[in-house]
N, C-alpha and C. Protein backbone atom coordinates (compact mmCIF):
# COMPACT_ATOMS: atom_id res chain seq x y z
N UNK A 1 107.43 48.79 117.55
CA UNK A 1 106.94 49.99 116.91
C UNK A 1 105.88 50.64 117.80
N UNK A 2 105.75 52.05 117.79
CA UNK A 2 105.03 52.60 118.72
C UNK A 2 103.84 53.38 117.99
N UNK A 3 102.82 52.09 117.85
CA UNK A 3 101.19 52.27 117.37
C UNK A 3 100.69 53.95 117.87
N UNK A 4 100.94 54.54 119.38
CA UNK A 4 100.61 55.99 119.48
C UNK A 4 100.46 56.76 118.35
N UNK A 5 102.06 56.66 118.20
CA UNK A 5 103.01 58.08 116.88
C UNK A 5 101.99 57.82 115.69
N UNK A 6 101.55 56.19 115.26
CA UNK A 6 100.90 56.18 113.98
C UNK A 6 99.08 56.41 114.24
N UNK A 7 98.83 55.94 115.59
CA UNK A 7 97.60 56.83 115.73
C UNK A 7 97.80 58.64 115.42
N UNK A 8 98.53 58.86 116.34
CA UNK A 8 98.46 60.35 116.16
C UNK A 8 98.69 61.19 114.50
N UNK A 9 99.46 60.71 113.68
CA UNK A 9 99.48 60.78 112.57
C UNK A 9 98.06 60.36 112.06
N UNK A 10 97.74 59.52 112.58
CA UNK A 10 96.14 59.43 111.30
C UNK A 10 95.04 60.08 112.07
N UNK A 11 95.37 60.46 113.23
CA UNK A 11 93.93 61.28 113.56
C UNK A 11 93.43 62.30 113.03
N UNK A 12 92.32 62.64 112.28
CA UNK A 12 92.43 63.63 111.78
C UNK A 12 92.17 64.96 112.83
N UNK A 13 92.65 65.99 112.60
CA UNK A 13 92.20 67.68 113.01
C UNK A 13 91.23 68.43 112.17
N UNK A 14 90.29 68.64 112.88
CA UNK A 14 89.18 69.26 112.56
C UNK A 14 88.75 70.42 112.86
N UNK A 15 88.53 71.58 112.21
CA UNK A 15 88.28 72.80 112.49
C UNK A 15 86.37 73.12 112.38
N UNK A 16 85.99 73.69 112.68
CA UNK A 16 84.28 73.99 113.35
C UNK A 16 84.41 75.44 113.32
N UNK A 17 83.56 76.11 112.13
CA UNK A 17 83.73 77.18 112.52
C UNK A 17 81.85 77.48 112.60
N UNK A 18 81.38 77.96 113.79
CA UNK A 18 79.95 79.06 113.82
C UNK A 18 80.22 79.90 115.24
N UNK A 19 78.99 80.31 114.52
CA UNK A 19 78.92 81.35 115.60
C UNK A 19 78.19 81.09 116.96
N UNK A 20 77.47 79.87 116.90
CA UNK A 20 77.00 79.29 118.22
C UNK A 20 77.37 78.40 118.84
N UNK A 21 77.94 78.78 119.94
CA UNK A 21 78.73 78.27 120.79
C UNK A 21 77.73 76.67 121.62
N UNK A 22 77.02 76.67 121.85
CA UNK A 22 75.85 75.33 121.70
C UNK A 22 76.61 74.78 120.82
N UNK A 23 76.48 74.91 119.13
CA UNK A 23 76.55 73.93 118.35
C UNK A 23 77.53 73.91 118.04
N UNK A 24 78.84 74.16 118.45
CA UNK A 24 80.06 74.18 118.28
C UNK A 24 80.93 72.90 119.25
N UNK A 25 80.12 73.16 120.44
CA UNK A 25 80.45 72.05 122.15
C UNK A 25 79.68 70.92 121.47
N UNK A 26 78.61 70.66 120.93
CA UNK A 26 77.64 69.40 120.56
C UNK A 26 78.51 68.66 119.52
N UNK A 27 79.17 69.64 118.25
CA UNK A 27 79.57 69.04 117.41
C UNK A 27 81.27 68.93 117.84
N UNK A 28 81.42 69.05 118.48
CA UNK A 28 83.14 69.04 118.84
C UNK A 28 82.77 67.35 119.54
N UNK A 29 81.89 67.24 120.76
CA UNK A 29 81.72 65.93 121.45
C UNK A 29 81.17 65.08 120.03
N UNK A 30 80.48 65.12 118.91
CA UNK A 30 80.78 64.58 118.09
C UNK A 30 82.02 63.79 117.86
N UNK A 31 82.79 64.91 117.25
CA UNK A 31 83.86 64.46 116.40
C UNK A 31 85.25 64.06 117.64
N UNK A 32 84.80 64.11 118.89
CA UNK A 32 86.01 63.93 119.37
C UNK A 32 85.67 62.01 119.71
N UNK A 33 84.26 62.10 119.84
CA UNK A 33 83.98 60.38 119.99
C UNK A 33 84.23 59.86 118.71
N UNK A 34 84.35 60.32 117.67
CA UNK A 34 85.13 59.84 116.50
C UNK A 34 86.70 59.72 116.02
N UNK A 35 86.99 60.17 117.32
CA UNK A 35 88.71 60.40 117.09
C UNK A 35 89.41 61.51 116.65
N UNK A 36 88.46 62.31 116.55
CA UNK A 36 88.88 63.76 115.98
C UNK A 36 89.83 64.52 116.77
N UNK A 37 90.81 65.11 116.55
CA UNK A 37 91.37 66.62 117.24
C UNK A 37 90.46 67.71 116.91
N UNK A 38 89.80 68.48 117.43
CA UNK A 38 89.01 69.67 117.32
C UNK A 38 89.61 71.11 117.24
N UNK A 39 89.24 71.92 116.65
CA UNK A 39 89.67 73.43 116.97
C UNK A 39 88.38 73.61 116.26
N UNK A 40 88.31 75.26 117.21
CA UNK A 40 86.76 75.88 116.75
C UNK A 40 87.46 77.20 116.55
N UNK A 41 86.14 77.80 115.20
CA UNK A 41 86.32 79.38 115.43
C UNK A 41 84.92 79.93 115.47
N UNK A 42 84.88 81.10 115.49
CA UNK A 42 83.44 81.93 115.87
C UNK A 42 82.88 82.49 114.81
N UNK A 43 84.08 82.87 113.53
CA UNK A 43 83.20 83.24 112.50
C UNK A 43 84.64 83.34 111.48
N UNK A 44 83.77 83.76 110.18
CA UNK A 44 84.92 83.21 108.94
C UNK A 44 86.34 83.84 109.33
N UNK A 45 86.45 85.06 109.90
CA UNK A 45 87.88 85.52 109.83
C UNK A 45 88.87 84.39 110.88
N UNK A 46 88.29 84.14 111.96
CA UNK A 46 89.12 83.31 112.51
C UNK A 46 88.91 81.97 112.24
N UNK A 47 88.55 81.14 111.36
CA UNK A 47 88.20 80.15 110.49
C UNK A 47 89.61 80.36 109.63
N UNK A 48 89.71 81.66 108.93
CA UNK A 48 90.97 81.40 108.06
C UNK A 48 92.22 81.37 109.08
N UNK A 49 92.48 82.39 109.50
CA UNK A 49 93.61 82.87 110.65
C UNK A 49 93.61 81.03 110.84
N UNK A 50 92.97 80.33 111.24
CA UNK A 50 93.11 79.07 112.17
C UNK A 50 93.38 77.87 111.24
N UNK A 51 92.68 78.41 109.46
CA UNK A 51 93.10 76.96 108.55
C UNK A 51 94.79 77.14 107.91
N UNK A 52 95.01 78.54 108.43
CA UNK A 52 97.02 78.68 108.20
C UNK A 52 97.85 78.23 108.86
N UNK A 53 97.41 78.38 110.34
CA UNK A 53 98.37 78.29 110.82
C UNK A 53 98.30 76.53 111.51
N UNK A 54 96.99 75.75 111.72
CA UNK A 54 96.74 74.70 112.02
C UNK A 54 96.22 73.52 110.69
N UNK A 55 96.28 74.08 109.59
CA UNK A 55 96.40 72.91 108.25
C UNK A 55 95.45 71.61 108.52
N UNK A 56 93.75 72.61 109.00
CA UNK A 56 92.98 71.18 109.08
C UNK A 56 92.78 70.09 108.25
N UNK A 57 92.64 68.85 108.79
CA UNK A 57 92.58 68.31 107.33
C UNK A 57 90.58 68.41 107.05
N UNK A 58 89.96 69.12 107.80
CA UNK A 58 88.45 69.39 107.20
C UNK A 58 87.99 70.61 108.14
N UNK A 59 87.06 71.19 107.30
CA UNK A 59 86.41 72.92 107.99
C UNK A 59 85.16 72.03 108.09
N UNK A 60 84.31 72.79 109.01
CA UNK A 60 82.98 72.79 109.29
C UNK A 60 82.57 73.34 109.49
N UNK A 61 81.79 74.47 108.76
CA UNK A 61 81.61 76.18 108.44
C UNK A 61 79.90 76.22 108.20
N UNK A 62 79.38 76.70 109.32
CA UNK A 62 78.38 77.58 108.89
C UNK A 62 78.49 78.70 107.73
N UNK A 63 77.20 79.08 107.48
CA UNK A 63 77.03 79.83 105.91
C UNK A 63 77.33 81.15 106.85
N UNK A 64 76.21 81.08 107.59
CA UNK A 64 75.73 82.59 108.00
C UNK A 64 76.31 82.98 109.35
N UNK A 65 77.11 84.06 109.58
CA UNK A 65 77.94 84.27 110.86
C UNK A 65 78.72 85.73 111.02
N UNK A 66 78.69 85.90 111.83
CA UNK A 66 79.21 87.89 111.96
C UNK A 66 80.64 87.76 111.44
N UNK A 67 81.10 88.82 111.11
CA UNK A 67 82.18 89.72 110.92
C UNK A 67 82.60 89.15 109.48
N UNK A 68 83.33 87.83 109.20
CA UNK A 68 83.32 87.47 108.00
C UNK A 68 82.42 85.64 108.09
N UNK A 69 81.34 85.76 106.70
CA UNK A 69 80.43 84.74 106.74
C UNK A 69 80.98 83.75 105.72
N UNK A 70 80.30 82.70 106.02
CA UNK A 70 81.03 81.27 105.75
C UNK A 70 81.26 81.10 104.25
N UNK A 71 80.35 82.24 103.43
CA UNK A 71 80.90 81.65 102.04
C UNK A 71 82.06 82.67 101.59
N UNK A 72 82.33 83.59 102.11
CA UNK A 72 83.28 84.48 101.99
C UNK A 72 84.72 83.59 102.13
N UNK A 73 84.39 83.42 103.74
CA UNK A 73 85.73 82.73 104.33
C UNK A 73 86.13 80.90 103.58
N UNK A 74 84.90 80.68 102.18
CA UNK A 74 84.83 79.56 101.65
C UNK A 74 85.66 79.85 100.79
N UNK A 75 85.64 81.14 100.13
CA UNK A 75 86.24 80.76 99.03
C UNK A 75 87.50 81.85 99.36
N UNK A 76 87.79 82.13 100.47
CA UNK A 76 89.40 82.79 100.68
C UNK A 76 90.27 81.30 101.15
N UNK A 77 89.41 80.41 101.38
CA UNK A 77 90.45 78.91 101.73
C UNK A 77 90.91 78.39 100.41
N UNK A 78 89.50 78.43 99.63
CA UNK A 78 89.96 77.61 98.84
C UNK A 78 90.90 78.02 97.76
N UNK A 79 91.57 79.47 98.00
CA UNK A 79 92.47 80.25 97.21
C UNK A 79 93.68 79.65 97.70
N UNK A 80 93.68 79.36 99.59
CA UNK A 80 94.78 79.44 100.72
C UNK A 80 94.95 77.64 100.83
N UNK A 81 94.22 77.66 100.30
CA UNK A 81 94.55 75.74 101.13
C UNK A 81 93.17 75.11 100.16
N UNK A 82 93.44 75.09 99.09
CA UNK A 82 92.87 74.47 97.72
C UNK A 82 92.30 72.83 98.21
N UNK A 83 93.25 71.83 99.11
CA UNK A 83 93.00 70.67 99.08
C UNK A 83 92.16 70.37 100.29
N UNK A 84 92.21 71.21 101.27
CA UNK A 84 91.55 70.97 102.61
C UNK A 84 89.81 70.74 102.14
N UNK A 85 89.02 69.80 102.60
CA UNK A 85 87.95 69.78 102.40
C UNK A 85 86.59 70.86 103.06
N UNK A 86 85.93 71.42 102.57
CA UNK A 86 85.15 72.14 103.28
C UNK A 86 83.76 71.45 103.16
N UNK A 87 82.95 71.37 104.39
CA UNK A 87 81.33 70.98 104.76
C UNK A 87 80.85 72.27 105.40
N UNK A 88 79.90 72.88 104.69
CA UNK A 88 79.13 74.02 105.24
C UNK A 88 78.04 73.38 106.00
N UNK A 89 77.49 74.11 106.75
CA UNK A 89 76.49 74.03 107.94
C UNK A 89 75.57 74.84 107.38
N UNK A 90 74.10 74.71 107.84
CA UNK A 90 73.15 75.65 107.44
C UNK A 90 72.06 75.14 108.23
N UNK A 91 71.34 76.24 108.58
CA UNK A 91 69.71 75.93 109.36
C UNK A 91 68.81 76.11 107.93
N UNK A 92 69.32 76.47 106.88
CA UNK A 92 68.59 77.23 105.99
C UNK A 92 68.95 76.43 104.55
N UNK A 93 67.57 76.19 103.66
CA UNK A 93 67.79 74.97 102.93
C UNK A 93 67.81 75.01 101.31
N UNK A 94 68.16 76.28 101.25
CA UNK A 94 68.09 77.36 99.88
C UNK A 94 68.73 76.42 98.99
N UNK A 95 68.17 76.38 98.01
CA UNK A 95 68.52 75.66 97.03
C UNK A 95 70.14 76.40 96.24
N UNK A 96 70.03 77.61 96.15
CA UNK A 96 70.89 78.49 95.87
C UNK A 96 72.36 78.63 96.42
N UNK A 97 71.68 78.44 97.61
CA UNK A 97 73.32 78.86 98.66
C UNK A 97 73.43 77.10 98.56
N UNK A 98 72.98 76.30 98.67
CA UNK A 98 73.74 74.87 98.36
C UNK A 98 74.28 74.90 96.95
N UNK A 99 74.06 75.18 96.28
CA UNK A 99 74.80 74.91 94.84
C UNK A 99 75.90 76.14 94.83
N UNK A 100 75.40 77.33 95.31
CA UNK A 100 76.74 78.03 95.10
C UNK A 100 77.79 77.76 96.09
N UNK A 101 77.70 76.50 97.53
CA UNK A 101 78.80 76.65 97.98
C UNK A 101 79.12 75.20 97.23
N UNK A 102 78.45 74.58 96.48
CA UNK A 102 78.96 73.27 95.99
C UNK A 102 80.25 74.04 94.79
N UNK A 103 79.67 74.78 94.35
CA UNK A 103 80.53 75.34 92.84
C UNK A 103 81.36 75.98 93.55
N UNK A 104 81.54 76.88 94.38
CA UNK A 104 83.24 77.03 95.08
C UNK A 104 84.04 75.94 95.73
N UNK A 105 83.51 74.62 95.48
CA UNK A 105 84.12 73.71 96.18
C UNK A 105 83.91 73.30 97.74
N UNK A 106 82.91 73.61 97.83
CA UNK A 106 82.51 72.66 99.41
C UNK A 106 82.22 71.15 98.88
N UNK A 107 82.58 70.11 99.85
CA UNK A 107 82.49 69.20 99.54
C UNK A 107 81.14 68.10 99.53
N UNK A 108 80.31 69.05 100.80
CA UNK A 108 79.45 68.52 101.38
C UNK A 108 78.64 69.77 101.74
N UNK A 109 77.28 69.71 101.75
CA UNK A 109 76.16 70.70 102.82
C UNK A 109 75.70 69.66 103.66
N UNK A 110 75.65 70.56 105.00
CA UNK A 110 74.66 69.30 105.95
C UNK A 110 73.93 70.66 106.91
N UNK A 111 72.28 69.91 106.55
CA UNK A 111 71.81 71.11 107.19
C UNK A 111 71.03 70.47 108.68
N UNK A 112 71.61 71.97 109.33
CA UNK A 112 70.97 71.90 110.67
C UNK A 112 69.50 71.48 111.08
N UNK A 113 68.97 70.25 111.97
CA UNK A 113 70.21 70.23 113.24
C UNK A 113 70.40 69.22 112.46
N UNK A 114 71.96 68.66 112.31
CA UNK A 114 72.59 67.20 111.60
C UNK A 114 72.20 65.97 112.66
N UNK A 115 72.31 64.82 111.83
CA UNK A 115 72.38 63.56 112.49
C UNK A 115 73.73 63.15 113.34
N UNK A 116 74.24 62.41 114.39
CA UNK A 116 75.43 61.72 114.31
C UNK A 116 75.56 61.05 113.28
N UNK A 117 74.61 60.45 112.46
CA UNK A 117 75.44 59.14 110.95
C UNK A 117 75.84 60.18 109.92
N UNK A 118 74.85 61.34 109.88
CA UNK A 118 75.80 62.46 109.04
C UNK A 118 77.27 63.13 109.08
N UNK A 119 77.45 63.05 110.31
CA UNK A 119 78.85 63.50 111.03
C UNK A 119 79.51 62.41 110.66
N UNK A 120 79.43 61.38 110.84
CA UNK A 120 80.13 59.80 111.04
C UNK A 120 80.55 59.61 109.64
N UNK A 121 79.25 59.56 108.94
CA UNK A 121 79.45 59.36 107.25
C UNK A 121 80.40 60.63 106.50
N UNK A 122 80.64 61.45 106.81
CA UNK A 122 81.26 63.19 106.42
C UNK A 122 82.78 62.79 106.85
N UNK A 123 82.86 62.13 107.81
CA UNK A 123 84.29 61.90 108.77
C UNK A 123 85.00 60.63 107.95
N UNK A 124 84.12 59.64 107.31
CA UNK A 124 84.54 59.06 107.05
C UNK A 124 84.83 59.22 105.43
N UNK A 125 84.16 59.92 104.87
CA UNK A 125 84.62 60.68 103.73
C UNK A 125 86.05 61.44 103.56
N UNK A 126 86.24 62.38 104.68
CA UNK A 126 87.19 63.25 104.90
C UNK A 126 88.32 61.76 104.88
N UNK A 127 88.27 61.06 105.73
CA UNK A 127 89.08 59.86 105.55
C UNK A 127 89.62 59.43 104.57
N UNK A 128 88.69 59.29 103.29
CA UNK A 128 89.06 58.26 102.02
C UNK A 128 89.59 59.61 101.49
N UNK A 129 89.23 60.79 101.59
CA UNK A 129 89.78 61.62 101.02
C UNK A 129 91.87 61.84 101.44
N UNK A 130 91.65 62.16 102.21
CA UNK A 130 92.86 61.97 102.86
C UNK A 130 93.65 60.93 102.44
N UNK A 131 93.70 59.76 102.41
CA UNK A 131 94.23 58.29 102.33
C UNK A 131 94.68 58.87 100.77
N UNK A 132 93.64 58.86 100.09
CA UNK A 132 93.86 59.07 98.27
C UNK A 132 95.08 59.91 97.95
N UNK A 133 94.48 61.54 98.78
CA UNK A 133 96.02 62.05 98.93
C UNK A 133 97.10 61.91 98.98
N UNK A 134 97.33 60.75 99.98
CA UNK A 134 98.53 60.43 100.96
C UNK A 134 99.16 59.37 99.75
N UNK A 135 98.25 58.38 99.23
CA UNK A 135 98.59 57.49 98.32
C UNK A 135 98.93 58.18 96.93
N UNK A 136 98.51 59.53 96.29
CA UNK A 136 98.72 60.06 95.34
C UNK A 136 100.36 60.80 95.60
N UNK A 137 101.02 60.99 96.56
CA UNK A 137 102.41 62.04 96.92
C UNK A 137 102.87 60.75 97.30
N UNK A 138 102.22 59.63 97.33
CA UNK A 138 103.78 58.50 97.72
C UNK A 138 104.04 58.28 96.58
């Protein structure tokens, strides 16, 4: 049996969407020393364009970002792709914008600058999440 094919099947793909390109390269070398596949976008519109046509199995979305902003492009996913998990990003620690992206369904806030055990612990969430899935359609 060829262990690759079933690595590659469980790796997860991960989408990163901000607008700073710094914290986009920092958190990609994150998640790629975690086994991650990466894709990034620059701001919410290409965040969605990218959760259609590439079916991440997790977003990593800043709040605040040009053209369309992260809670906008939060809750046009969760219309488009209901099960995909979303973790917003934030430099900013508003009590407000955390509960309102908790109540559209983000799964997680992690505010800037994050830890690696925050990334690690988030990844491994996205994990059990996934598995549950996979075990709920068998």
């Amino acid at each position: 049996m060829d262990n690759t094919t079933s690595d590659e099947q469980e790796r997860l793909r991960i989408l990163i969407t901000d607008d700073s390109r710094l914290l986009r390269k920092k958190l990609r070398e994150e998640l790629e020393k975690l086994g991650c596949e990466v894709i990034d976008a620059v701001n919410g519109k290409e965040a969605i364009t990218l959760v259609l046509e590439h079916e991440p199995d997790a977003v990593f979305m800043d709040i605040v970002m040009p053209v369309v902003g992260g809670i906008e492009a939060l809750q046009f996913i969760r219309e488009v792709a209901p099960n995909v998990p979303v973790i917003m990003l934030s430099s900013m620690d508003t009590p407000q914008k955390l509960m309102q992206c908790l109540k559209m369904g983000a799964i997680d806030f992690i505010r800037k600058p994050y830890t690696k055990e925050q990334i690690a612990h988030t990844i491994e969430t996205v994990k059990k999440i996934k598995a549950k899935r996979k075990s709920a359609n068998n």
